[in-house]
N, C-alpha and C. Protein backbone atom coordinates (compact mmCIF):
# COMPACT_ATOMS: atom_id res chain seq x y z
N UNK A 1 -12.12 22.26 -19.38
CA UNK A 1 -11.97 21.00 -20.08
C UNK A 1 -11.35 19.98 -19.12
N UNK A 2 -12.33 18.76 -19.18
CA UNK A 2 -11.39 17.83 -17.88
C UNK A 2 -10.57 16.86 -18.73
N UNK A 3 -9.93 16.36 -17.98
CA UNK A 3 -8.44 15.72 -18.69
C UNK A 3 -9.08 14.02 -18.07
N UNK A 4 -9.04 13.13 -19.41
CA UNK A 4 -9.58 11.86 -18.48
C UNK A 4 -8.38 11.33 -17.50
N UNK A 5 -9.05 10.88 -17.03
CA UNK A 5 -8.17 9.68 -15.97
C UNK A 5 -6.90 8.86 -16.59
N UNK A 6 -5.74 8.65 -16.02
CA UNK A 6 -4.92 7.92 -16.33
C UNK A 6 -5.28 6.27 -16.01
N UNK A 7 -4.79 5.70 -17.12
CA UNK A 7 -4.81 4.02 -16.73
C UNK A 7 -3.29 4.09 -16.49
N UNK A 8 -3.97 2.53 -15.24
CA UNK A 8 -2.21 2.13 -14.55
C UNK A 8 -1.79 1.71 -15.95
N UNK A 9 -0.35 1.41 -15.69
CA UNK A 9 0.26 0.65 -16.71
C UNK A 9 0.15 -0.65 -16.49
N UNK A 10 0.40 -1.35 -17.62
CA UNK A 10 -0.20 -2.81 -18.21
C UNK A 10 1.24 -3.18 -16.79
N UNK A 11 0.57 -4.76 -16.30
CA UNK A 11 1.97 -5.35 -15.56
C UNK A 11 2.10 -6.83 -15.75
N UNK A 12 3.85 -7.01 -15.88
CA UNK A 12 4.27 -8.41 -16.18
C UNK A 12 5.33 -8.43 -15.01
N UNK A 13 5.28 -10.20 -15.00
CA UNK A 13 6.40 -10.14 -14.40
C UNK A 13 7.37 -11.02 -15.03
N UNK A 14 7.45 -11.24 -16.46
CA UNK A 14 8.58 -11.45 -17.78
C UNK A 14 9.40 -10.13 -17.86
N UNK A 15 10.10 -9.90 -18.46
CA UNK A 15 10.93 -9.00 -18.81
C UNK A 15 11.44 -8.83 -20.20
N UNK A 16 10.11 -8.39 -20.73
CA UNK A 16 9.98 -8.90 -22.06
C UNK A 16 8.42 -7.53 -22.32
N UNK A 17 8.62 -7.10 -23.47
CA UNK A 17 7.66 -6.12 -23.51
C UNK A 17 5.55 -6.77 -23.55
N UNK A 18 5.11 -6.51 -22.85
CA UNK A 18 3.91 -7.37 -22.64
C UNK A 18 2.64 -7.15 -23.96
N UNK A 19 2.85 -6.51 -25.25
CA UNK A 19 2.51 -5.56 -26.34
C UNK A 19 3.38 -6.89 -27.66
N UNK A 20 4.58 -6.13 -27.92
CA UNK A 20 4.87 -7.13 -29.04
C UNK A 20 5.75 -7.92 -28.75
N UNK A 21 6.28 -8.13 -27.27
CA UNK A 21 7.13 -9.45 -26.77
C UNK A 21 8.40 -9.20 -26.85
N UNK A 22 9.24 -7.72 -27.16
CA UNK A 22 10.57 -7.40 -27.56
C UNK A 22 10.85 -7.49 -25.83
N UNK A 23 11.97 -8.53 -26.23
CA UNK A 23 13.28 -8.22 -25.08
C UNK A 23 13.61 -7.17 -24.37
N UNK A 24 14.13 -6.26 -25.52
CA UNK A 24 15.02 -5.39 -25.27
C UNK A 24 14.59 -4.01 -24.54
N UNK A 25 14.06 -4.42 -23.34
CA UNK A 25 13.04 -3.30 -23.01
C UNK A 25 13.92 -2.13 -22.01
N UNK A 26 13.76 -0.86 -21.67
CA UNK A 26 14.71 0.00 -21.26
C UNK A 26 14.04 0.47 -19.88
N UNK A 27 14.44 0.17 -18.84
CA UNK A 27 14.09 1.19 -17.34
C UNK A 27 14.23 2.39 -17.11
N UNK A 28 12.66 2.83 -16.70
CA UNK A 28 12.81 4.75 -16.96
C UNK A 28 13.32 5.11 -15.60
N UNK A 29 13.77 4.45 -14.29
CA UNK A 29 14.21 5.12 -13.40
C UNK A 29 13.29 4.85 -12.17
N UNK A 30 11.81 4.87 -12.39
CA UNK A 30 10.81 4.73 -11.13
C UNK A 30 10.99 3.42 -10.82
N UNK A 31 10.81 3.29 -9.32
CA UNK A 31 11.22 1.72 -8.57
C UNK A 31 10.41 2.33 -7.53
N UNK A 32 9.38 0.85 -7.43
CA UNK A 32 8.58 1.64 -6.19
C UNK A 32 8.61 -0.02 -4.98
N UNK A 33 9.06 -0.16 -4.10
CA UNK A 33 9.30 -1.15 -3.12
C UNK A 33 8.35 -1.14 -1.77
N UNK A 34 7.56 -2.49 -1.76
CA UNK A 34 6.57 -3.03 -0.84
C UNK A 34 7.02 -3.80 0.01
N UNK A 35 5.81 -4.60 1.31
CA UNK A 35 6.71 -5.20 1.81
C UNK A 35 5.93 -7.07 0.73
N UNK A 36 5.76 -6.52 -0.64
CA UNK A 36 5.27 -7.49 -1.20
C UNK A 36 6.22 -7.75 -2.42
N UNK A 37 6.50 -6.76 -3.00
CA UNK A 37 7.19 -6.82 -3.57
C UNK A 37 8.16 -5.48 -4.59
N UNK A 38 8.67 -5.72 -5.30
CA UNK A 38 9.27 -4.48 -6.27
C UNK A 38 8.77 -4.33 -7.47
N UNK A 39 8.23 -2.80 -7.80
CA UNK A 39 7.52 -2.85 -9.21
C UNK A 39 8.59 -1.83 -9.39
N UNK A 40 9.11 -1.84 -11.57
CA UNK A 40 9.91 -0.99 -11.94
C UNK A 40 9.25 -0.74 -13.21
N UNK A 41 9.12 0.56 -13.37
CA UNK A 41 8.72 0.94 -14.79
C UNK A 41 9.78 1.07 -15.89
N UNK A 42 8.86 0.55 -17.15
CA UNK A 42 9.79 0.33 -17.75
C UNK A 42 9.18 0.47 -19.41
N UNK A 43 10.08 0.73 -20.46
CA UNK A 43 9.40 1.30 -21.77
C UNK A 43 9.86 0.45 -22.72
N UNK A 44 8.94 0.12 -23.56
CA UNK A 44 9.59 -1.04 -24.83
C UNK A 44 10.38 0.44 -26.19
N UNK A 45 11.21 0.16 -26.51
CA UNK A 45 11.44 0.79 -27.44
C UNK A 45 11.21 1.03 -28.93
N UNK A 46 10.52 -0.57 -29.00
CA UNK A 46 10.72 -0.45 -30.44
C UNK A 46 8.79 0.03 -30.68
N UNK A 47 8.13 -0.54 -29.54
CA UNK A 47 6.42 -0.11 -29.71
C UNK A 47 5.86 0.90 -28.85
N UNK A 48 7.13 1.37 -28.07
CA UNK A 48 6.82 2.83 -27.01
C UNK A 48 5.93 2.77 -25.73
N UNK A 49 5.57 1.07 -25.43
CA UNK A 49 4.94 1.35 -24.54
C UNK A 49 5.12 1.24 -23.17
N UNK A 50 4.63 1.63 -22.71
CA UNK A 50 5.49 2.20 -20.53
C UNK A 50 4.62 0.65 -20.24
N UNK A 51 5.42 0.06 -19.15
CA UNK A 51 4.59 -1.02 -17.99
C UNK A 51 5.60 -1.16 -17.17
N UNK A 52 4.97 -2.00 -16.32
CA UNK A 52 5.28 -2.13 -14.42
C UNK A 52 6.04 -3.45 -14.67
N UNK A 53 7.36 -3.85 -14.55
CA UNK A 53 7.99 -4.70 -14.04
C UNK A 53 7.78 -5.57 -12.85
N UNK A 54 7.38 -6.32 -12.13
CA UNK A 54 7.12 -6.61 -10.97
C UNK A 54 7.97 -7.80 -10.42
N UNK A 55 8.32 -8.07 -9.19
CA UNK A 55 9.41 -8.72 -9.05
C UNK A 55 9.17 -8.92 -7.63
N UNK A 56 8.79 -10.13 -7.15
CA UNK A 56 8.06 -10.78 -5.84
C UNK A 56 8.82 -11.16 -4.77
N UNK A 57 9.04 -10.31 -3.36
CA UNK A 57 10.15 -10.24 -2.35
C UNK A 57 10.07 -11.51 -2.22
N UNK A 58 9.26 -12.77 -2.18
CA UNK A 58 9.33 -14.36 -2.28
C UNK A 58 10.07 -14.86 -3.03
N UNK A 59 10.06 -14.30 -4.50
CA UNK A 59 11.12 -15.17 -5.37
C UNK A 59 12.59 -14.57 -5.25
N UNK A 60 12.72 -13.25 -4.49
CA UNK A 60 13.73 -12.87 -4.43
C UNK A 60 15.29 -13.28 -2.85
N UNK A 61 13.93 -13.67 -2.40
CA UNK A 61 14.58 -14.67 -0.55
C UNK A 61 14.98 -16.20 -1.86
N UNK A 62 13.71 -16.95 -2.18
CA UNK A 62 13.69 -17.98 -2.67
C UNK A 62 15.02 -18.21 -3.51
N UNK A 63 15.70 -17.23 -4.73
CA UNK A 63 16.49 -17.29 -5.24
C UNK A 63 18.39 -16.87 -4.62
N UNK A 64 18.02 -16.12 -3.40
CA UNK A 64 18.89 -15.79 -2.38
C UNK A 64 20.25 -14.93 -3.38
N UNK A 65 19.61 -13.45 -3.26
CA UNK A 65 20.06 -12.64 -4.24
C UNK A 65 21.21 -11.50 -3.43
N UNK A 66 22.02 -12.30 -2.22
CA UNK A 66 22.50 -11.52 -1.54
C UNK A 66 23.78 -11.58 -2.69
N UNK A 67 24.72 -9.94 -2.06
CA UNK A 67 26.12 -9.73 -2.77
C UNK A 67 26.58 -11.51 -2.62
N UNK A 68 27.06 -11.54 -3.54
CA UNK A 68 28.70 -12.46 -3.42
C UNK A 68 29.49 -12.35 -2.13
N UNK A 69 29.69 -12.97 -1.77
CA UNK A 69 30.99 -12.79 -0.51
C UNK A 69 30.26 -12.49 0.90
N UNK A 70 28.41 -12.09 0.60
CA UNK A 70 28.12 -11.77 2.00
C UNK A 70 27.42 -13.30 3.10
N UNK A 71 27.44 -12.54 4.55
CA UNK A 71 27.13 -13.70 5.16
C UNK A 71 25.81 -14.26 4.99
C-alpha cells in the first residue's frame, strides 16, 4: 500500500494562522535558516493546522534586530 505524498505546509509571512486568522498561534520547534531567509513551523491551536512562518533576512538587516547594547 503506497502512502501519498506529503504537501508542504501552507506559508505566511503574518503571524497569524493563514486558515481562520487566530493570532494565537504556537511554534513546534523546527527553524530552518537560508541565506534568504528564516522559515518556522508553526500550529494554530484552535483549527490544528501546521504552516511555515517565514521571515526575510532583508526585513530583518532593514529593521536592525541586533541585542540591545551591541555594536
Amino acid at each position: 500500500m503506497d502512502t501519498p505524498p506529503l504537501l508542504p505546509l501552507p506559508e505566511t509571512r503574518d503571524r497569524r494562522c493563514p486558515y481562520c486568522g487566530n493570532r494565537a498561534v504556537v511554534g513546534l520547534g523546527h527553524v530552518t535558516a537560508s541565506a534568504t531567509g528564516i522559515r518556522c513551523d508553526y500550529r494554530c491551536p484552535s483549527c490544528s493546522t501546521e504552516f511555515v512562518l517565514l521571515f526575510s533576512m532583508r526585513l530583518m538587516i532593514e529593521t536592525d534586530w541586533s541585542a540591545p547594547g551591541s555594536p
